[in-house]
C-alpha atoms as a PDB file:
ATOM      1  CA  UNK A   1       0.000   0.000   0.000  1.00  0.00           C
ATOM      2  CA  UNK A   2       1.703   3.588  -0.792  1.00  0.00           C
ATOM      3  CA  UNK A   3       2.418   5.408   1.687  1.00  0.00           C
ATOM      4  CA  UNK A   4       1.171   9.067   2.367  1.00  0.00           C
ATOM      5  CA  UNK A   5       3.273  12.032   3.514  1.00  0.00           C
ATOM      6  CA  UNK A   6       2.554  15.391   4.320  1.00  0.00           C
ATOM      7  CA  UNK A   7       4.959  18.546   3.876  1.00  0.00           C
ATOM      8  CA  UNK A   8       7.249  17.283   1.571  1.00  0.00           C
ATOM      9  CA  UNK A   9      10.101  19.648   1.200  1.00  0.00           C
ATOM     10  CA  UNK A  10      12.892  19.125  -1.864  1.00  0.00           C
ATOM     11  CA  UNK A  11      15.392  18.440   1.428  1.00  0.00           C
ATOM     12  CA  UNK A  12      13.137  15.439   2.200  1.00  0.00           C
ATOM     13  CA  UNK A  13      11.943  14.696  -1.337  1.00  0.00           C
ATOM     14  CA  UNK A  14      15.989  13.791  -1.686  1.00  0.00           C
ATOM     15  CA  UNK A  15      16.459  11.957   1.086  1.00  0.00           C
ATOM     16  CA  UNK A  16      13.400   9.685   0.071  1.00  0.00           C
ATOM     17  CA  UNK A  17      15.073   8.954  -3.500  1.00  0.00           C
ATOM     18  CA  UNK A  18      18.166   8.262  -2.191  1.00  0.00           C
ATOM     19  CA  UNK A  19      16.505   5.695  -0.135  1.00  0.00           C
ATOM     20  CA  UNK A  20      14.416   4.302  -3.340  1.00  0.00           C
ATOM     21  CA  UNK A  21      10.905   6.315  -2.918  1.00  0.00           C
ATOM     22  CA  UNK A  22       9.479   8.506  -5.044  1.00  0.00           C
ATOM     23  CA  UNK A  23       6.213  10.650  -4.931  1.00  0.00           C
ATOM     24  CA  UNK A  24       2.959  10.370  -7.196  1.00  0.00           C
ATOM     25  CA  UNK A  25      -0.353  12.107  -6.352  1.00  0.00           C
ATOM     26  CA  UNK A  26      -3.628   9.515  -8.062  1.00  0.00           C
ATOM     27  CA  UNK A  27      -4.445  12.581 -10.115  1.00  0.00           C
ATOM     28  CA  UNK A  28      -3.742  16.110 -11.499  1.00  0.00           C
ATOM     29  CA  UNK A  29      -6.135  17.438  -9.345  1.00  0.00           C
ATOM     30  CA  UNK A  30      -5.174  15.322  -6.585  1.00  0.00           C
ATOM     31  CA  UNK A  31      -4.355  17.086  -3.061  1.00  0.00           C
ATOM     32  CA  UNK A  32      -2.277  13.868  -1.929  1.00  0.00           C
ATOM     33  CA  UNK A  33       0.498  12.943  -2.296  1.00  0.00           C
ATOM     34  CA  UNK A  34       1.871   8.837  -1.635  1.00  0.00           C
ATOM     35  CA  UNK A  35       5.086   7.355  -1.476  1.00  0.00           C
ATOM     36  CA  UNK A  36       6.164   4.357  -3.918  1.00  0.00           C
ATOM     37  CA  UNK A  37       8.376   1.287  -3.193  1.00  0.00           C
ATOM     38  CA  UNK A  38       7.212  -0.765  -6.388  1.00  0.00           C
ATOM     39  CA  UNK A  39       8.740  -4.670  -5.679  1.00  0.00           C
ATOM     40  CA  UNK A  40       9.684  -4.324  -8.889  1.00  0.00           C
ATOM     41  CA  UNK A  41      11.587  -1.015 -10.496  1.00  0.00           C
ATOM     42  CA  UNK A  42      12.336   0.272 -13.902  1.00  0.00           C
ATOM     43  CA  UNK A  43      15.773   0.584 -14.813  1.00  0.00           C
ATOM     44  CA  UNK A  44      17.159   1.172 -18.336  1.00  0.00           C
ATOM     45  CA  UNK A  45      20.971  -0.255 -18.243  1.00  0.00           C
ATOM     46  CA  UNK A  46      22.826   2.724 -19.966  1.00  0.00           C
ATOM     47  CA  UNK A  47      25.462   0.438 -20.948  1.00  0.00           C
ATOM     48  CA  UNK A  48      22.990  -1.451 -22.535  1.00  0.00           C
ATOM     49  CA  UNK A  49      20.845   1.112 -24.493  1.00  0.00           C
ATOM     50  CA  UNK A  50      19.267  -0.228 -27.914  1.00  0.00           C
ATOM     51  CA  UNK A  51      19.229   2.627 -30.370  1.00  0.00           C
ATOM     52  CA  UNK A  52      17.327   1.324 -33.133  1.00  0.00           C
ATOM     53  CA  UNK A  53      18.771   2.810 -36.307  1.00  0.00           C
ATOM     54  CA  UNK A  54      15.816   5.183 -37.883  1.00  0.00           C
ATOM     55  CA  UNK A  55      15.808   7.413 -34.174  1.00  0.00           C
ATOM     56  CA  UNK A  56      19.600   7.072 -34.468  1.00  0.00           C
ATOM     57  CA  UNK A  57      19.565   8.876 -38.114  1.00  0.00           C
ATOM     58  CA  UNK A  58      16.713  11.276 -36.979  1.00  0.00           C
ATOM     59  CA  UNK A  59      19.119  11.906 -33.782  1.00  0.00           C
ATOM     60  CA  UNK A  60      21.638  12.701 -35.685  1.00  0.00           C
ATOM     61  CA  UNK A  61      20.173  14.236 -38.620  1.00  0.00           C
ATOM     62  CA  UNK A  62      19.519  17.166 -36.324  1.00  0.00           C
ATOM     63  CA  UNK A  63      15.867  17.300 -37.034  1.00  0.00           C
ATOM     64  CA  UNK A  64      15.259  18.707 -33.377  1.00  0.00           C
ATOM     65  CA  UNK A  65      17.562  21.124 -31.541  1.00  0.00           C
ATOM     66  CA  UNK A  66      18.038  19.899 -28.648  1.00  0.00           C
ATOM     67  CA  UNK A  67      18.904  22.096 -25.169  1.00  0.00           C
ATOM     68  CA  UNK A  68      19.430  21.444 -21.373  1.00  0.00           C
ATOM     69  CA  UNK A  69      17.668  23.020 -18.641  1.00  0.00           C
ATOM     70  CA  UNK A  70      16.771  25.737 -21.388  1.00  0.00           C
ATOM     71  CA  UNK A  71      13.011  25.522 -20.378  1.00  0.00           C
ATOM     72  CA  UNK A  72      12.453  23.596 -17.256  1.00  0.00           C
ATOM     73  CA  UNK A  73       9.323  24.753 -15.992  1.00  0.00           C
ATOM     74  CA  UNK A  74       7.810  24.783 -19.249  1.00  0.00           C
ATOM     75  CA  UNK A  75       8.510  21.037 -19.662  1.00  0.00           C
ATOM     76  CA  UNK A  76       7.393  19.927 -16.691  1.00  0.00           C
ATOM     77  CA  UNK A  77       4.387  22.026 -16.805  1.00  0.00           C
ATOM     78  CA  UNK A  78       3.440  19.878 -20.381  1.00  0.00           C
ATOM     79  CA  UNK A  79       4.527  16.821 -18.357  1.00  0.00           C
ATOM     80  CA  UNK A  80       1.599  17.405 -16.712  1.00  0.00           C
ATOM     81  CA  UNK A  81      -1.139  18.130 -19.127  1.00  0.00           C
ATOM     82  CA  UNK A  82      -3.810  15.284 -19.958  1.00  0.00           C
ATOM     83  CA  UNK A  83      -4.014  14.449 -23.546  1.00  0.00           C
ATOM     84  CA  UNK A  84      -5.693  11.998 -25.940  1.00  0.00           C
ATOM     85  CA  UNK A  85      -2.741   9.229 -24.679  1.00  0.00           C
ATOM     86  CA  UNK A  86      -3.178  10.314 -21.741  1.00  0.00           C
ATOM     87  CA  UNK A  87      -6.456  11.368 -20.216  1.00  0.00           C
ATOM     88  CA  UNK A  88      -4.434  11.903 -16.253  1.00  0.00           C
ATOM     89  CA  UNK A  89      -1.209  12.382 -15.089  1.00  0.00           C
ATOM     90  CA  UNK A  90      -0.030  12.047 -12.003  1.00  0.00           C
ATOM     91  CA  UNK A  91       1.775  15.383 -11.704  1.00  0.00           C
ATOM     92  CA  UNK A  92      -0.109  17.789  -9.424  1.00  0.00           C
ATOM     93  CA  UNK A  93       0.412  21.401  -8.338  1.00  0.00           C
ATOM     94  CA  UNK A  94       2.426  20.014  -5.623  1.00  0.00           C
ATOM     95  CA  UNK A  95       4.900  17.775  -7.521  1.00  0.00           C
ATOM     96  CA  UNK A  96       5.364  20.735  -9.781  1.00  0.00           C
ATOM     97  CA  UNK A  97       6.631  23.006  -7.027  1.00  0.00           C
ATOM     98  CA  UNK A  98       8.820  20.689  -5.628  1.00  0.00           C
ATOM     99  CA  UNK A  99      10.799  19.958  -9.021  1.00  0.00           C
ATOM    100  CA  UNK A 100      10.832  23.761 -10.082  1.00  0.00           C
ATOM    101  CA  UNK A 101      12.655  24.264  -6.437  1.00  0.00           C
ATOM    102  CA  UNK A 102      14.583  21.426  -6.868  1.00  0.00           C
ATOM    103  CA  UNK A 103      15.687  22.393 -10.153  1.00  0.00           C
ATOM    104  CA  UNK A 104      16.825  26.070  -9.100  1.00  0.00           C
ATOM    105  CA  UNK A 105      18.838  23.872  -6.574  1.00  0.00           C
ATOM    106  CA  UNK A 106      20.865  22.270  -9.145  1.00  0.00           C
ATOM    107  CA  UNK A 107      19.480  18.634  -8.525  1.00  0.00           C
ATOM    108  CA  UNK A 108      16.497  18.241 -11.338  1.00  0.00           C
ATOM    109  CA  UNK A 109      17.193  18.855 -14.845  1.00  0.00           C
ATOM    110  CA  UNK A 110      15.324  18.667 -18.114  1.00  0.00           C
ATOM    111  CA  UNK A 111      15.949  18.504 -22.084  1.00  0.00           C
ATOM    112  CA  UNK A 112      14.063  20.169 -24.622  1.00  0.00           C
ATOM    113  CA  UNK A 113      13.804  19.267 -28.103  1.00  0.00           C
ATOM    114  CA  UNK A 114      12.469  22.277 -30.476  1.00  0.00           C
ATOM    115  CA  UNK A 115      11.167  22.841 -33.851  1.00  0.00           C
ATOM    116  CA  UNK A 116      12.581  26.555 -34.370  1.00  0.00           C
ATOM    117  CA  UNK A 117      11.048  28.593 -31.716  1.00  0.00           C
ATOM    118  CA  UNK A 118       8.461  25.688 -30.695  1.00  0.00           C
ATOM    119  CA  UNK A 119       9.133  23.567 -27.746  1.00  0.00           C
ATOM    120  CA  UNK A 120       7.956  19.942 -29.343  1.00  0.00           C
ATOM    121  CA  UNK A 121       8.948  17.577 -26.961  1.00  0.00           C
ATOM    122  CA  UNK A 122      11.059  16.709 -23.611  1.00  0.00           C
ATOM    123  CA  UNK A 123      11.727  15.275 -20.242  1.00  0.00           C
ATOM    124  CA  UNK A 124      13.055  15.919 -16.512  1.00  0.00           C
ATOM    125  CA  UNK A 125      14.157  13.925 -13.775  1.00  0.00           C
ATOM    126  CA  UNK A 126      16.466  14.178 -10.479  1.00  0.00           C
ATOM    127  CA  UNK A 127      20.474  13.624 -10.849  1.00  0.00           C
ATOM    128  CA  UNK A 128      22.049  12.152  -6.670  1.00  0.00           C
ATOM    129  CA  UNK A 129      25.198  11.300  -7.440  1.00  0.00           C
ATOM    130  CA  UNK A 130      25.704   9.313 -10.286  1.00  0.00           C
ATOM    131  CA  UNK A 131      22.064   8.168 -10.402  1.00  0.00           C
ATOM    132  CA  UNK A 132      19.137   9.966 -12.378  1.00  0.00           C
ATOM    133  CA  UNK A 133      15.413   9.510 -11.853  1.00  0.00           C
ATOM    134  CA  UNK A 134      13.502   9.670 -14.740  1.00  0.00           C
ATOM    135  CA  UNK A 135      10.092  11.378 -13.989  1.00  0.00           C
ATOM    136  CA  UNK A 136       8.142  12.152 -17.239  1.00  0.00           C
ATOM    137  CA  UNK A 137       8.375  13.030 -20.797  1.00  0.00           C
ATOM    138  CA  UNK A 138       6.254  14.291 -23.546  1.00  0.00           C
ATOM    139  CA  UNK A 139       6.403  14.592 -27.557  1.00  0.00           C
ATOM    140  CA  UNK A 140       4.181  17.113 -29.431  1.00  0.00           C
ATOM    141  CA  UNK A 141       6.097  16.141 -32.619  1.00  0.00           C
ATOM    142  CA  UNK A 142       6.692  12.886 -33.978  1.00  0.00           C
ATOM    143  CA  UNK A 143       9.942  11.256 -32.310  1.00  0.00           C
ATOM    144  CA  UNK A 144      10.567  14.675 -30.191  1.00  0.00           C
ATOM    145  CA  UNK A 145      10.528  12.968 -27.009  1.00  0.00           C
ATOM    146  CA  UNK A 146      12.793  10.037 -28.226  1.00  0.00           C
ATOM    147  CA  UNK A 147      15.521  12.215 -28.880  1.00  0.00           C
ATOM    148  CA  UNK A 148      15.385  13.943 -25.551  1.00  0.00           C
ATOM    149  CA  UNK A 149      16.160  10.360 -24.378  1.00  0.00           C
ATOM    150  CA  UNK A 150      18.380   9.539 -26.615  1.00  0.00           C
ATOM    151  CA  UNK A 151      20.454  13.070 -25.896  1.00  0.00           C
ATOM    152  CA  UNK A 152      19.639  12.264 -22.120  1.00  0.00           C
ATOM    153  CA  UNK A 153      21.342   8.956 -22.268  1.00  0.00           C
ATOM    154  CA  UNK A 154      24.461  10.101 -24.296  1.00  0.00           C
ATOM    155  CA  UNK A 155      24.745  12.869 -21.347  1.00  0.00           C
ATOM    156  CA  UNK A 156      24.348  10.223 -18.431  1.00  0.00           C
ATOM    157  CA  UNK A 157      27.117   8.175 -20.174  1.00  0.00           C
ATOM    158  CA  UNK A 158      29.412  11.315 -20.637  1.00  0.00           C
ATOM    159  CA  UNK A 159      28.597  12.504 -17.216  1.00  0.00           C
ATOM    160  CA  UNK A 160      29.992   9.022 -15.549  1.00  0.00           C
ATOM    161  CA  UNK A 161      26.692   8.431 -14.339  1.00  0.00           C
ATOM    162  CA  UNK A 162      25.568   4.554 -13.490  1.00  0.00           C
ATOM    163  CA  UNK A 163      21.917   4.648 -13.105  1.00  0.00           C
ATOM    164  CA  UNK A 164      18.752   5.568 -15.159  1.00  0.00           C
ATOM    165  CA  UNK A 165      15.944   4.485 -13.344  1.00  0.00           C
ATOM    166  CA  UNK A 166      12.559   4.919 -15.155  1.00  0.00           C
ATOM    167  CA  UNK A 167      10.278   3.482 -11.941  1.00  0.00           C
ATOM    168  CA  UNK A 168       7.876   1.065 -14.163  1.00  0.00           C
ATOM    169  CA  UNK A 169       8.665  -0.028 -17.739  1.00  0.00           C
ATOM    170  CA  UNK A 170       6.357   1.054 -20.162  1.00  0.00           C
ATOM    171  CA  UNK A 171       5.889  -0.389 -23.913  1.00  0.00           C
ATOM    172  CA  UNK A 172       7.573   2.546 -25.377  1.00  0.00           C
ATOM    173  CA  UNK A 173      10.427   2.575 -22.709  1.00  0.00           C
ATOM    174  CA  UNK A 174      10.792  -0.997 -23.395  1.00  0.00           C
ATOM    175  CA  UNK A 175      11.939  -0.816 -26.635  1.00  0.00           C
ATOM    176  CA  UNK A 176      15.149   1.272 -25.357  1.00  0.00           C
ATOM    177  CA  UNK A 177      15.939  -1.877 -23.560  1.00  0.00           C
ATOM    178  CA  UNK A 178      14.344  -1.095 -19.676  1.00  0.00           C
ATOM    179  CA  UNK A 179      13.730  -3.763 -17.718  1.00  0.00           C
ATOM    180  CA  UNK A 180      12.568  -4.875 -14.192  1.00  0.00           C
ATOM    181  CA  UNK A 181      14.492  -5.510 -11.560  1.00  0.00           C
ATOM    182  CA  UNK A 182      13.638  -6.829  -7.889  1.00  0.00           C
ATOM    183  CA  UNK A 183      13.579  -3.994  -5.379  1.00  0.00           C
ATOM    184  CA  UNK A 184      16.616  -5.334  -3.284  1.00  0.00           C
ATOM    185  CA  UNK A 185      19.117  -5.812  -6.354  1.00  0.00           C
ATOM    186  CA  UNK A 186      17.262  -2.104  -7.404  1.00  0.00           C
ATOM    187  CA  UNK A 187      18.889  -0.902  -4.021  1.00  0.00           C
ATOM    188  CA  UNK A 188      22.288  -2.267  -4.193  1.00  0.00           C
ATOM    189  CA  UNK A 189      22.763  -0.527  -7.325  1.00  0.00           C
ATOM    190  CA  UNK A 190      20.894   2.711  -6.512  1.00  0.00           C
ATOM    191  CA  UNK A 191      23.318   2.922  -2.987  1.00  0.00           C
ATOM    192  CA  UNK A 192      26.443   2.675  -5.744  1.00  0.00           C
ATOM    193  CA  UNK A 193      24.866   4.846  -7.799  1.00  0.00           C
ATOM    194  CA  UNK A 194      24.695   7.466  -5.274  1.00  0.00           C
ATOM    195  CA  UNK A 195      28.219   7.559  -4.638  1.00  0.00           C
ATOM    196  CA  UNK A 196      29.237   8.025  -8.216  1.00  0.00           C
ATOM    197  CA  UNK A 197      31.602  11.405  -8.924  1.00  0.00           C
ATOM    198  CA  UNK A 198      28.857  11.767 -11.733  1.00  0.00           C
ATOM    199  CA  UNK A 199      28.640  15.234 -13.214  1.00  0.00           C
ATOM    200  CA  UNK A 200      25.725  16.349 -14.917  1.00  0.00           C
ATOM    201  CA  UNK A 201      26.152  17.272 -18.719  1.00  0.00           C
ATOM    202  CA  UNK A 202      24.372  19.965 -19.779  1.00  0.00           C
ATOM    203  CA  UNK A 203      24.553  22.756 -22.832  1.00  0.00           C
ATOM    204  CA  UNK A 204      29.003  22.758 -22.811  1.00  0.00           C
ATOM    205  CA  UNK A 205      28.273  19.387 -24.285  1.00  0.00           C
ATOM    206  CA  UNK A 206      28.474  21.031 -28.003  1.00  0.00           C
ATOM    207  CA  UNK A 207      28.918  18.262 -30.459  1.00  0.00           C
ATOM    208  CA  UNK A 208      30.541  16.228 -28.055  1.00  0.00           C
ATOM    209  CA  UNK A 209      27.345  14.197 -28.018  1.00  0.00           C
ATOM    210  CA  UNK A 210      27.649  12.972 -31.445  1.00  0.00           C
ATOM    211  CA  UNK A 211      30.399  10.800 -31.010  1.00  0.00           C
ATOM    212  CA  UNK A 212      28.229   9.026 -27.714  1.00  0.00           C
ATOM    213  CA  UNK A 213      25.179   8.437 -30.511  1.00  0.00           C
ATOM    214  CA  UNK A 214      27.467   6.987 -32.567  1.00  0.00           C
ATOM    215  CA  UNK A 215      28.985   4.353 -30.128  1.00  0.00           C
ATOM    216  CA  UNK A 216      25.952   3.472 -28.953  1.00  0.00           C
ATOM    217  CA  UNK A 217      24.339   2.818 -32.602  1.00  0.00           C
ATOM    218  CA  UNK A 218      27.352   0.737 -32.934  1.00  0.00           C
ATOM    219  CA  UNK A 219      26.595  -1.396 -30.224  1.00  0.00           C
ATOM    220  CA  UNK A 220      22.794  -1.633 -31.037  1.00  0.00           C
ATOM    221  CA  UNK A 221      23.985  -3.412 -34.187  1.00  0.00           C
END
């Protein structure tokens, strides 16, 4: 059964990652918010990442410009929104405030992907150490919010980082290569993680990316 908590501050909100929780409220509207210890956890091996090869060309074809932390709020904000895939989210008022302060703090981070001048797609999540917590993502253009993974995986790799957990594996994360894991190996590699001189990547990257897409289309075969 989840388990509620009241006056969550980002000072606890870390402290309850680094011990494997995370926060979801039932609905957008929902005043509540409950803590989740799933027995079994998302995790998408970054060593392990399966680029098919049509993203990898679109990735690289630089369909999308792609930026870091450029428009945080923003993305979070159409995290949130209901849509025909998606008639609620589990992103209230709440959760929102907590990543935006969390964010100024240095700890949550998102990537954008545009089309000119149009925001078209993205994601954000919480970097500890050399462990990042996927939250949510969303794509208003075909592909947009692959690449933000795609860029968001060549940056945890860069960045020495160890662990992308996703908390539940969806169809379309599955593809990527996520799997579950039990909650006690999910532990032993989040308290490594944590540890981790891991370094967030963010706009310096320049092109370094490119050569990251590259190796891991190579080793998607």
């Amino acid at each position: 059964m989840p388990r509620q908590q009241m006056d969550i501050t980002p000072e606890l909100l870390l402290r309850a990652y680094r011990a494997g929780l995370f926060p979801m409220a039932e609905t957008r509207e929902g005043f509540r918010l409950y803590w989740l210890d799933p027995e079994l956890r998302g995790v998408l091996p970054l060593d392990t990442f399966h680029l098919p090869r049509r993203l990898a060309r679109t990735v690289l074809s630089d369909r999308y410009r792609v930026t870091s932390d450029a428009a945080f709020e923003v993305v979070i904000a159409a995290c949130a929104e209901s849509g025909p895939r998606r008639a609620e989210t589990w992103i209230n008022p709440t959760i929102e405030r907590l990543f935006v302060e969390l964010h100024e703090l240095g700890h949550a981070h998102s990537i954008e992907c545009w089309n000119g001048t149009e925001l078209v797609g993205g994601l954000y999540g919480l970097a500890i150490g050399g462990a990042f917590f996927g939250e949510s993502m969303f794509s208003r253009a075909r592909d947009a919010s692959k690449v933000a993974l795609v860029h968001l995986v060549a940056r945890l790799r860069m960045g020495g980082f160890t662990l992308l957990d996703t908390q539940f594996v969806t169809t379309h994360l599955a593809q990527f290569g996520t799997r579950e894991v039990p909650r006690a190996v999910y532990r032993r590699s989040l308290a490594d993680a944590i540890d981790a001189p891991a370094v967030w990547i963010g706009d310096e990257v320049g092109n370094d990316w490119r050569d990251t897409v590259e190796e891991m289309r190579e080793e998607s075969g």
